[in-house]
Protein backbone atom coordinates (compact mmCIF):
# COMPACT_ATOMS: atom_id res chain seq x y z
CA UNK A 1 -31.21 -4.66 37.19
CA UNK A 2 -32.79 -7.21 35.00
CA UNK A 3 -35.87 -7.65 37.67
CA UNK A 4 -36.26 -3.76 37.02
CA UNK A 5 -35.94 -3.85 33.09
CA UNK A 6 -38.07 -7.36 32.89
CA UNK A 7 -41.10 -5.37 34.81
CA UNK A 8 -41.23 -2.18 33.81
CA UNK A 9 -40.53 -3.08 30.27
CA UNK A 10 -42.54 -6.64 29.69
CA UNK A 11 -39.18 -8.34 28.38
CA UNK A 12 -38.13 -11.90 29.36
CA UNK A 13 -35.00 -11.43 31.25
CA UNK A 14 -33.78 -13.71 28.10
CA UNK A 15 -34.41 -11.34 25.72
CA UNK A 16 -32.65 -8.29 28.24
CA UNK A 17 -29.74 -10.30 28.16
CA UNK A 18 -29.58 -10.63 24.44
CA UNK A 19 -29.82 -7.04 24.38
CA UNK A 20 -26.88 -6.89 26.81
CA UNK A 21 -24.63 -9.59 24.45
CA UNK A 22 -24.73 -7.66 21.48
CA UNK A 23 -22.60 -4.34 20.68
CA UNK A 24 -24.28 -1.36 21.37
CA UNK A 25 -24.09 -0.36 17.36
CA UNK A 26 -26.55 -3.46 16.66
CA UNK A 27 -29.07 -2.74 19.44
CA UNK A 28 -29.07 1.29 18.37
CA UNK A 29 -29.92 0.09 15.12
CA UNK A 30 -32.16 -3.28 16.49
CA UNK A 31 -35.90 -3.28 15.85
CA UNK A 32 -36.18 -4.79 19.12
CA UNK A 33 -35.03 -1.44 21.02
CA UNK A 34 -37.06 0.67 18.24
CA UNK A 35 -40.24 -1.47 19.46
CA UNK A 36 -38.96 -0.71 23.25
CA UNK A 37 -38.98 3.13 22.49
CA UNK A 38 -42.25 3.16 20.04
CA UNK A 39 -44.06 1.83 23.02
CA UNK A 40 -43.06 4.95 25.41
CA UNK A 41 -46.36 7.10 25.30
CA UNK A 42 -44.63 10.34 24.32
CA UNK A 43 -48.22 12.39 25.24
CA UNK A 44 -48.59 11.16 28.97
CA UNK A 45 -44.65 11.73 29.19
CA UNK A 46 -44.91 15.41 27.99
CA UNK A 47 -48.35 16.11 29.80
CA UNK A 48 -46.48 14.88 33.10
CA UNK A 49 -42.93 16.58 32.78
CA UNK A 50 -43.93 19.55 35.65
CA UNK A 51 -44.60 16.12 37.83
CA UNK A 52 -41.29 14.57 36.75
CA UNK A 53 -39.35 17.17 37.30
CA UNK A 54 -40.55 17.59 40.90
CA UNK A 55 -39.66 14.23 41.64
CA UNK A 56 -36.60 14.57 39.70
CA UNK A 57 -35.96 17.79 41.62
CA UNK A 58 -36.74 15.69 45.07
CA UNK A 59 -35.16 12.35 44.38
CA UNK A 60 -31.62 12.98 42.04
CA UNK A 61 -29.60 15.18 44.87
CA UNK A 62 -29.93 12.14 47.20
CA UNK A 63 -29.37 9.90 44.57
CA UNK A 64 -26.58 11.81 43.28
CA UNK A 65 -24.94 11.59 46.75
CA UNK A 66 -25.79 7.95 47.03
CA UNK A 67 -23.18 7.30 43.49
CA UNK A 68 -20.64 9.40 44.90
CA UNK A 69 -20.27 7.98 48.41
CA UNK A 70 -21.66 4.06 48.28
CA UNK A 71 -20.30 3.70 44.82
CA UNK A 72 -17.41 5.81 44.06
CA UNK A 73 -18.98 7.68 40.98
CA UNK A 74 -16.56 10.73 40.43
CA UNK A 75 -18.71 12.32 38.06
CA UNK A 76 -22.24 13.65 38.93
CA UNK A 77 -24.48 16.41 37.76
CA UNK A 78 -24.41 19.51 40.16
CA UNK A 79 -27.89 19.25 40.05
CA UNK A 80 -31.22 17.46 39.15
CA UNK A 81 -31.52 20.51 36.46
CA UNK A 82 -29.57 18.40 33.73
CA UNK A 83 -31.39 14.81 33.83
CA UNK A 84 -34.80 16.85 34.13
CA UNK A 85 -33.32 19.32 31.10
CA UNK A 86 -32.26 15.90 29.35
CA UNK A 87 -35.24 13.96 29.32
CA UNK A 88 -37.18 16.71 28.28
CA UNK A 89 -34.48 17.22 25.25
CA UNK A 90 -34.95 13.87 24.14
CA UNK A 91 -38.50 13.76 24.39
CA UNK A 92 -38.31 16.73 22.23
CA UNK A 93 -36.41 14.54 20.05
CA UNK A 94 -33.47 17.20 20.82
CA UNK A 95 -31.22 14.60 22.10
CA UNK A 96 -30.17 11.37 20.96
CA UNK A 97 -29.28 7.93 22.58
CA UNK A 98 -26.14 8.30 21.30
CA UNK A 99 -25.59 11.29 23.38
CA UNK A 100 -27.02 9.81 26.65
CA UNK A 101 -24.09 6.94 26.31
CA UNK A 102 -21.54 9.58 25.51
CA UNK A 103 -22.84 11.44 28.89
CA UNK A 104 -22.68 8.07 31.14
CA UNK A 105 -19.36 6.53 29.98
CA UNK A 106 -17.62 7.25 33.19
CA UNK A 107 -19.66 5.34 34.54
CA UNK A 108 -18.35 1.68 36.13
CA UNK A 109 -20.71 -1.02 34.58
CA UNK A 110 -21.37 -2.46 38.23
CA UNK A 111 -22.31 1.23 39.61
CA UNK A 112 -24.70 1.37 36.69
CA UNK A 113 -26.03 -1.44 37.32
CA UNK A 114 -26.48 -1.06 40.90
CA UNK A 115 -28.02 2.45 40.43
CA UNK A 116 -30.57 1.59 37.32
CA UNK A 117 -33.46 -0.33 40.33
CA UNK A 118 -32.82 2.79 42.62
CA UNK A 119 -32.90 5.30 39.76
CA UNK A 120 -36.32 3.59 38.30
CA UNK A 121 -37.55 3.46 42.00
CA UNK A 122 -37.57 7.58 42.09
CA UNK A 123 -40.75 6.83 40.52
CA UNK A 124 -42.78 4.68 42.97
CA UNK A 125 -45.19 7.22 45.01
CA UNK A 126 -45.89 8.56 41.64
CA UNK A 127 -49.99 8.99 40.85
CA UNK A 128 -51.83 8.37 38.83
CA UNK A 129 -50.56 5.13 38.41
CA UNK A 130 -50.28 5.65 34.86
CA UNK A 131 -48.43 8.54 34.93
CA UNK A 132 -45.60 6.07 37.42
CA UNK A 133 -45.73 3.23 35.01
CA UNK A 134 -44.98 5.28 31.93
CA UNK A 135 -41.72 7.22 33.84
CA UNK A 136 -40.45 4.31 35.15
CA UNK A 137 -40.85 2.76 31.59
CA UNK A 138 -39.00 5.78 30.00
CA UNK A 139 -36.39 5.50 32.93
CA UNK A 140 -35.57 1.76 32.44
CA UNK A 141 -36.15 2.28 28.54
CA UNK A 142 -33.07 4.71 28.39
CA UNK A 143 -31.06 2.81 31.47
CA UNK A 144 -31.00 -0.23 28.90
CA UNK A 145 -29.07 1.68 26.40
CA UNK A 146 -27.01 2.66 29.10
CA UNK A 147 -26.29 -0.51 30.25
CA UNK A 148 -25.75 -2.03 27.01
CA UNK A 149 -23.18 0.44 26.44
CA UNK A 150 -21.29 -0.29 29.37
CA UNK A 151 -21.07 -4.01 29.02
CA UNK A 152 -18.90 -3.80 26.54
CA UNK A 153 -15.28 -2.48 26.87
């Protein structure tokens, strides 16, 4: 997991794990993530959501399946509709981080963390290339809230 949020979003894996010491209230609020988030490119994002959601629509069930049987997630989305739906919301600036963490709580921190490199990997065959570097940054980018949130109790 920090391999996968040290590449995809040019962070020391020092500065990842500062992010994941402090409570999730401070890093909401941190410059640090704002800078993280301000350096999404919102316009290739929007431009490539029919591309995204294919590969969402491809990738999730399998990946969906994969949390449920190798590790014990209870709680999945029926289908890819709601992460594709999601992404789009927040883009949109319809939903909030805050919101994403209330969504994932169920979560088991070592699940998350298992499932962030695989979730970022959906990405990979992705072209143009910077079309696949700017999901996978969006991806990780929200997974680090995520697992902020659940390393704390």
């Amino acid at each position: 997991m920090l391999q996968t949020f040290s590449h995809h979003l040019n962070l020391s894996t020092d500065t990842i794990e500062g992010f994941l010491a402090q409570p999730l209230a401070t890093v909401m609020e941190s410059p640090d993530l704002a800078q993280v988030l301000s350096q999404l490119d919102t316009q290739v994002l929007k431009a490539s959501l029919p591309t995204a959601g294919v590969i969402l629509s491809q990738h999730l069930p399998a990946f969906y399946d994969w949390l449920q049987s190798e590790l014990n997630v209870e709680r999945v989305p029926d289908s890819p509709d709601h992460t594709t739906k999601w992404v789009i919301g927040f883009l949109s600036n319809q939903e909030s981080l805050a919101r994403l963490v209330e969504l994932h709580r169920s979560i088991p921190q070592v699940a998350l963390e298992r499932s962030i490199p695989r979730l970022v990997s959906i990405f990979d065959n992705v072209e143009p290339i910077a079309v696949r570097e700017e999901w996978q940054r969006a991806i990780a980018s929200l997974c680090l809230v995520l697992a902020v949130a659940s390393s704390k109790p």
